[in-house]
N, C-alpha and C. Protein backbone atom coordinates (compact mmCIF):
# COMPACT_ATOMS: atom_id res chain seq x y z
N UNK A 1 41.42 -48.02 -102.33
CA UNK A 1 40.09 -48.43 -102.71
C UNK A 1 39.05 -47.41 -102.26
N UNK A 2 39.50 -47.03 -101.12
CA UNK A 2 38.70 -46.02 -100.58
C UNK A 2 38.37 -44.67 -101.45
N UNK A 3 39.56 -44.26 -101.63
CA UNK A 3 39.83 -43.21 -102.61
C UNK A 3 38.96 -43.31 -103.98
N UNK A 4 38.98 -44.66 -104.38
CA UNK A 4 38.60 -44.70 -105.66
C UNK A 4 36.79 -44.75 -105.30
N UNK A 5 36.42 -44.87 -104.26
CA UNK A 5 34.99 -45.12 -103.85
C UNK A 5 34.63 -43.68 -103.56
N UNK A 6 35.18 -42.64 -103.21
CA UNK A 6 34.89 -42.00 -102.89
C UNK A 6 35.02 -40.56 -104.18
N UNK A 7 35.40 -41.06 -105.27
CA UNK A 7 35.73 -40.42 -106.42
C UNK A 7 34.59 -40.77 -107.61
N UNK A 8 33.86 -41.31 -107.23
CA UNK A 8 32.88 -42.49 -108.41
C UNK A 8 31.73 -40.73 -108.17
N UNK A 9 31.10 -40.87 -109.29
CA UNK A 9 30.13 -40.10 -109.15
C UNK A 9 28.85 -40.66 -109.36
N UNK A 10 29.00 -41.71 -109.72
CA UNK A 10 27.46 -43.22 -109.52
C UNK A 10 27.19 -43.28 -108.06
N UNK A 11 25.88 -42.73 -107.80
CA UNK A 11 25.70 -42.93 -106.50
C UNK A 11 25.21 -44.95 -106.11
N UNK A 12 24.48 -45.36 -107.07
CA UNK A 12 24.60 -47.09 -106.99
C UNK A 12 25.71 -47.37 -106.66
N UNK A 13 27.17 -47.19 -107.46
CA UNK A 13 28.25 -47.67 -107.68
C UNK A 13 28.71 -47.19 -106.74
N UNK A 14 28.67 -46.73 -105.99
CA UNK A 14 29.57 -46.11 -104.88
C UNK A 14 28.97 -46.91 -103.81
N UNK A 15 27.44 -46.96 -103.52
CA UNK A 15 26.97 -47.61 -102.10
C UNK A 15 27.69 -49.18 -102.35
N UNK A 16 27.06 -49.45 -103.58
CA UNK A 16 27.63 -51.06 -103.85
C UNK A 16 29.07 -51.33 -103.58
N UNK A 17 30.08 -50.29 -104.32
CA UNK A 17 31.67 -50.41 -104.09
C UNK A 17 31.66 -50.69 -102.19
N UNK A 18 31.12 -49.47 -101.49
CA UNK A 18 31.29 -49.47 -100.89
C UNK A 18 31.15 -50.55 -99.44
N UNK A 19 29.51 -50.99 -99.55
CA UNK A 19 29.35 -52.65 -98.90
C UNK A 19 30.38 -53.17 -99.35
N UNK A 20 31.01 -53.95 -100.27
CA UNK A 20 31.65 -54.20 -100.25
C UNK A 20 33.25 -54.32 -99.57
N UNK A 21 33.46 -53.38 -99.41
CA UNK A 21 34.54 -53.07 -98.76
C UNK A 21 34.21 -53.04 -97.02
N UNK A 22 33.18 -52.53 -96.83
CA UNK A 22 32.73 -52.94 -95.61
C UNK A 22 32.56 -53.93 -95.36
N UNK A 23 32.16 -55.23 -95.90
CA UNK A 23 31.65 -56.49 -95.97
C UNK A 23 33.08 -56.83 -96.10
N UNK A 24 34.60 -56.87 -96.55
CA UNK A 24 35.69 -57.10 -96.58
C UNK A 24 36.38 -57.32 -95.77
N UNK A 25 36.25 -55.76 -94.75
CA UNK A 25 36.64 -55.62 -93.32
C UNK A 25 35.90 -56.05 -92.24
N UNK A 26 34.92 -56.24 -92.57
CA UNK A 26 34.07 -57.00 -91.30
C UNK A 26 34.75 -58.59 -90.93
N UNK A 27 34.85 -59.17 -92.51
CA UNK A 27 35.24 -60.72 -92.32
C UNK A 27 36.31 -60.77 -92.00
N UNK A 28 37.41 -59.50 -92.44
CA UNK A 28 38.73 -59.87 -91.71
C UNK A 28 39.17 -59.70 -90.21
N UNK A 29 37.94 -58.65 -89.31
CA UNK A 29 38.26 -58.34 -88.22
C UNK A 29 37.37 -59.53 -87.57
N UNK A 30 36.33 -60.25 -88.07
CA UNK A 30 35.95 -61.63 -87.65
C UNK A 30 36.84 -62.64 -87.75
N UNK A 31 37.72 -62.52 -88.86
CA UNK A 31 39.03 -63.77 -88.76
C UNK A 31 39.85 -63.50 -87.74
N UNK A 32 40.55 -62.57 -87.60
CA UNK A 32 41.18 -61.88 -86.31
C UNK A 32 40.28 -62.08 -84.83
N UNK A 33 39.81 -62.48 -85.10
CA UNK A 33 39.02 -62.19 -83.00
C UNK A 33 38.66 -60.85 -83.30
N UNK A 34 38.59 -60.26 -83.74
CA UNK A 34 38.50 -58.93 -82.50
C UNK A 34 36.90 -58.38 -82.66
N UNK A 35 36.09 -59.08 -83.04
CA UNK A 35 34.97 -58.93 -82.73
C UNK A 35 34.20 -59.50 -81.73
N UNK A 36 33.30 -59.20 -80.65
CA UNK A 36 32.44 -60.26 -79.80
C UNK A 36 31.52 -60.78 -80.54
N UNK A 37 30.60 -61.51 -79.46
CA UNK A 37 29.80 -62.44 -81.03
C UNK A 37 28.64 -61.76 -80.71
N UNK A 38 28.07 -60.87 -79.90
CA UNK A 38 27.55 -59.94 -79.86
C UNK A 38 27.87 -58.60 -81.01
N UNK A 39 28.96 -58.37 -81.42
CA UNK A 39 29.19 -57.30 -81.98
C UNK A 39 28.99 -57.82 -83.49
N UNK A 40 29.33 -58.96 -83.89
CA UNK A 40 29.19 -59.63 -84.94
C UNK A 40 27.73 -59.78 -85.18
N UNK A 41 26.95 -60.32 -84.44
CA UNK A 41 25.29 -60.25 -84.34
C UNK A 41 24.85 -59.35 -84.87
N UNK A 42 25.12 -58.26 -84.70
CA UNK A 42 24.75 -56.42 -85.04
C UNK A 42 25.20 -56.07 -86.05
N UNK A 43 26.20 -56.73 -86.57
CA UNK A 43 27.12 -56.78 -87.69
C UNK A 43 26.19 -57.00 -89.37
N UNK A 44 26.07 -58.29 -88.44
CA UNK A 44 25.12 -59.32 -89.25
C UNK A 44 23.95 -58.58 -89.85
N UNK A 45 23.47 -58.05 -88.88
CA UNK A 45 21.58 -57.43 -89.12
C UNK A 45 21.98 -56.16 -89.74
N UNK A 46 23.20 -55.66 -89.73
CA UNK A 46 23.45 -54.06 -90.92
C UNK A 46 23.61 -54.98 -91.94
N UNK A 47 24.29 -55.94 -91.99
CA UNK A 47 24.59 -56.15 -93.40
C UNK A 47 23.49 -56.85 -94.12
N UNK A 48 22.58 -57.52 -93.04
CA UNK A 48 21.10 -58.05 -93.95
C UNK A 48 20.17 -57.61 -92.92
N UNK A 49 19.79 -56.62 -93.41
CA UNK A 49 18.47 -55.72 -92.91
C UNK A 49 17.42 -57.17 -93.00
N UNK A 50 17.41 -57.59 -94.19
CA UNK A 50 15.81 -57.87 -94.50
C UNK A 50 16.40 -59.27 -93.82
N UNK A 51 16.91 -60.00 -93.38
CA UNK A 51 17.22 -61.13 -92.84
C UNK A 51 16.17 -61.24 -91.35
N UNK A 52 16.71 -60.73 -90.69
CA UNK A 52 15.44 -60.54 -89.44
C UNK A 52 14.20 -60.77 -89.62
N UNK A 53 13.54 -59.98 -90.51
CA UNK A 53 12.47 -59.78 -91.03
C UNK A 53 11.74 -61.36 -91.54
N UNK A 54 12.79 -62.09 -92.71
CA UNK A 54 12.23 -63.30 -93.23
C UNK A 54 12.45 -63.91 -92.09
N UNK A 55 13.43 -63.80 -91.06
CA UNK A 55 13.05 -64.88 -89.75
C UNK A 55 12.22 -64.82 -88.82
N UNK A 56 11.73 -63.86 -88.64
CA UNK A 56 10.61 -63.33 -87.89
C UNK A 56 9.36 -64.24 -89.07
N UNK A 57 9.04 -63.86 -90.06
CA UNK A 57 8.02 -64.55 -90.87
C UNK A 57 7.83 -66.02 -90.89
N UNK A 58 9.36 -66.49 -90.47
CA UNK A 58 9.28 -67.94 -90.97
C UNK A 58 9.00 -68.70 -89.52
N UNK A 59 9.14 -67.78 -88.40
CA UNK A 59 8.70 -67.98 -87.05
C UNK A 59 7.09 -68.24 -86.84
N UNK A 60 6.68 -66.99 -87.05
CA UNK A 60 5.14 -67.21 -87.26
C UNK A 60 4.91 -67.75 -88.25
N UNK A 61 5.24 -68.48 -89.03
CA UNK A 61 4.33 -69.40 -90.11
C UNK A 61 5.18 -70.71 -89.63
N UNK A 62 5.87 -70.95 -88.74
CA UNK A 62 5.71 -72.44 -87.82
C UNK A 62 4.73 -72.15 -86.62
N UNK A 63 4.78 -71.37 -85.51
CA UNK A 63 3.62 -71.51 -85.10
C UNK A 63 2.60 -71.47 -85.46
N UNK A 64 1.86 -70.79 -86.43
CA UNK A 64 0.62 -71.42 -86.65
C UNK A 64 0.51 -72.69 -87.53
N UNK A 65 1.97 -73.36 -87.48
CA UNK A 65 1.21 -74.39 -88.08
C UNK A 65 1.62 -75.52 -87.19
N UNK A 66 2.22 -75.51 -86.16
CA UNK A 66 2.24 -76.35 -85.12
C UNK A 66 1.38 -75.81 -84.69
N UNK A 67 0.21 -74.62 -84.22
CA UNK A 67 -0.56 -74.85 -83.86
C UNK A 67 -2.23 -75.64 -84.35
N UNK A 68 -1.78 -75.19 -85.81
CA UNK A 68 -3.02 -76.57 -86.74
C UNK A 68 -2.47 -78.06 -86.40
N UNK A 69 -1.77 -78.16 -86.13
CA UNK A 69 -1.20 -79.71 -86.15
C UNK A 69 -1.34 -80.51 -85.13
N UNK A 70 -1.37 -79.61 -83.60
CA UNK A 70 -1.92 -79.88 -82.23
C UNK A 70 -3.33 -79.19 -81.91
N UNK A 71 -3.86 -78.97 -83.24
CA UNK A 71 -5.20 -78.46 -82.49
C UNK A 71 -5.76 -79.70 -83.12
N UNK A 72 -5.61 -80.21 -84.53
CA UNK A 72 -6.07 -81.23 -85.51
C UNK A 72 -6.08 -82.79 -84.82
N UNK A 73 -6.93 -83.32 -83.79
CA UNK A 73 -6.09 -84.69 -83.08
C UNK A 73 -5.86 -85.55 -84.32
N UNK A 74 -6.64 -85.58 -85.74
CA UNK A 74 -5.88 -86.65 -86.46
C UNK A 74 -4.74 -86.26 -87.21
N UNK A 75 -4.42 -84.83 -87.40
CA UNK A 75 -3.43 -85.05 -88.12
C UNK A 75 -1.79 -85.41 -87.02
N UNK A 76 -2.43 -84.93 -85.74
CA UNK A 76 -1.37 -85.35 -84.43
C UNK A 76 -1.13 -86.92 -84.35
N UNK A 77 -2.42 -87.39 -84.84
CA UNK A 77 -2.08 -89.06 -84.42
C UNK A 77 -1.16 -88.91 -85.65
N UNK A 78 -0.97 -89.01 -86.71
CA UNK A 78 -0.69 -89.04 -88.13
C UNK A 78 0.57 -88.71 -87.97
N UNK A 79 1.63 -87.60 -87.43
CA UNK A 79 2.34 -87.71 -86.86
C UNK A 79 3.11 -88.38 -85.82
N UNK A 80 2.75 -88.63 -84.98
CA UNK A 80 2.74 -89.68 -84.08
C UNK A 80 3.11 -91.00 -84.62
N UNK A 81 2.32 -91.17 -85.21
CA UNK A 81 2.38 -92.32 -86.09
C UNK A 81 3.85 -92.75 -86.67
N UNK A 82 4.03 -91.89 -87.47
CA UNK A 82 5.10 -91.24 -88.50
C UNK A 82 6.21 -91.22 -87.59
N UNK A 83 6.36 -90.75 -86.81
CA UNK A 83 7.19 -90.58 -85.99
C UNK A 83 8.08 -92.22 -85.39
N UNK A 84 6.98 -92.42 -84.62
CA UNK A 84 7.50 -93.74 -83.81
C UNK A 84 7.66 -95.04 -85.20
N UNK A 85 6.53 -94.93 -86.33
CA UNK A 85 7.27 -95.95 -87.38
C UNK A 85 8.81 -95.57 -87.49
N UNK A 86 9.48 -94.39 -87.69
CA UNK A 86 10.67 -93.60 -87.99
C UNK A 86 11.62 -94.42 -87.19
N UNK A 87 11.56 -94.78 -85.59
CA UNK A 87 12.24 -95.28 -85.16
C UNK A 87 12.11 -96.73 -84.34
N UNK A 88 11.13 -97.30 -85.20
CA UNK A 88 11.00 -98.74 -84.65
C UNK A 88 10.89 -99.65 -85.83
């Protein structure tokens, strides 16, 4: 496979062939153990760059909106509210 990835003269088709095959061997040396879950972590963030990124975004757009929600006292009661109806 390698061979044939490395013979392509599509430079798309070659990066793409190639994740792939990286993305192949990653999951099989994760089925095997022989990764830490540290090493897998690092793993993770080559194989989705932009993943970090939307979690980092989706971080700050809950704090500021738990912080509208505890700055707001009615929309806190309103919650509150919501809440304890939920379990009584």
């Amino acid at each position: 496979m390698l061979h044939h990835i490395i013979e392509l003269k599509k430079k798309d088709l070659k990066l793409r062939h190639l994740k792939e095959v990286y993305t192949w061997f990653f999951t099989k040396l994760v089925a095997m153990g022989a990764l830490s879950k540290q090493e897998i972590e690092e793993e993770l963030k080559f194989l989705n760059p932009g993943l970090e990124k939307m979690s980092e975004a989706m971080k700050r757009a809950l704090a500021i909106k738990s912080k509208y929600i505890f700055s707001n006292e009615e929309e806190m009661a309103e919650v509150n509210k919501r809440m304890f109806e939920k379990y009584y």
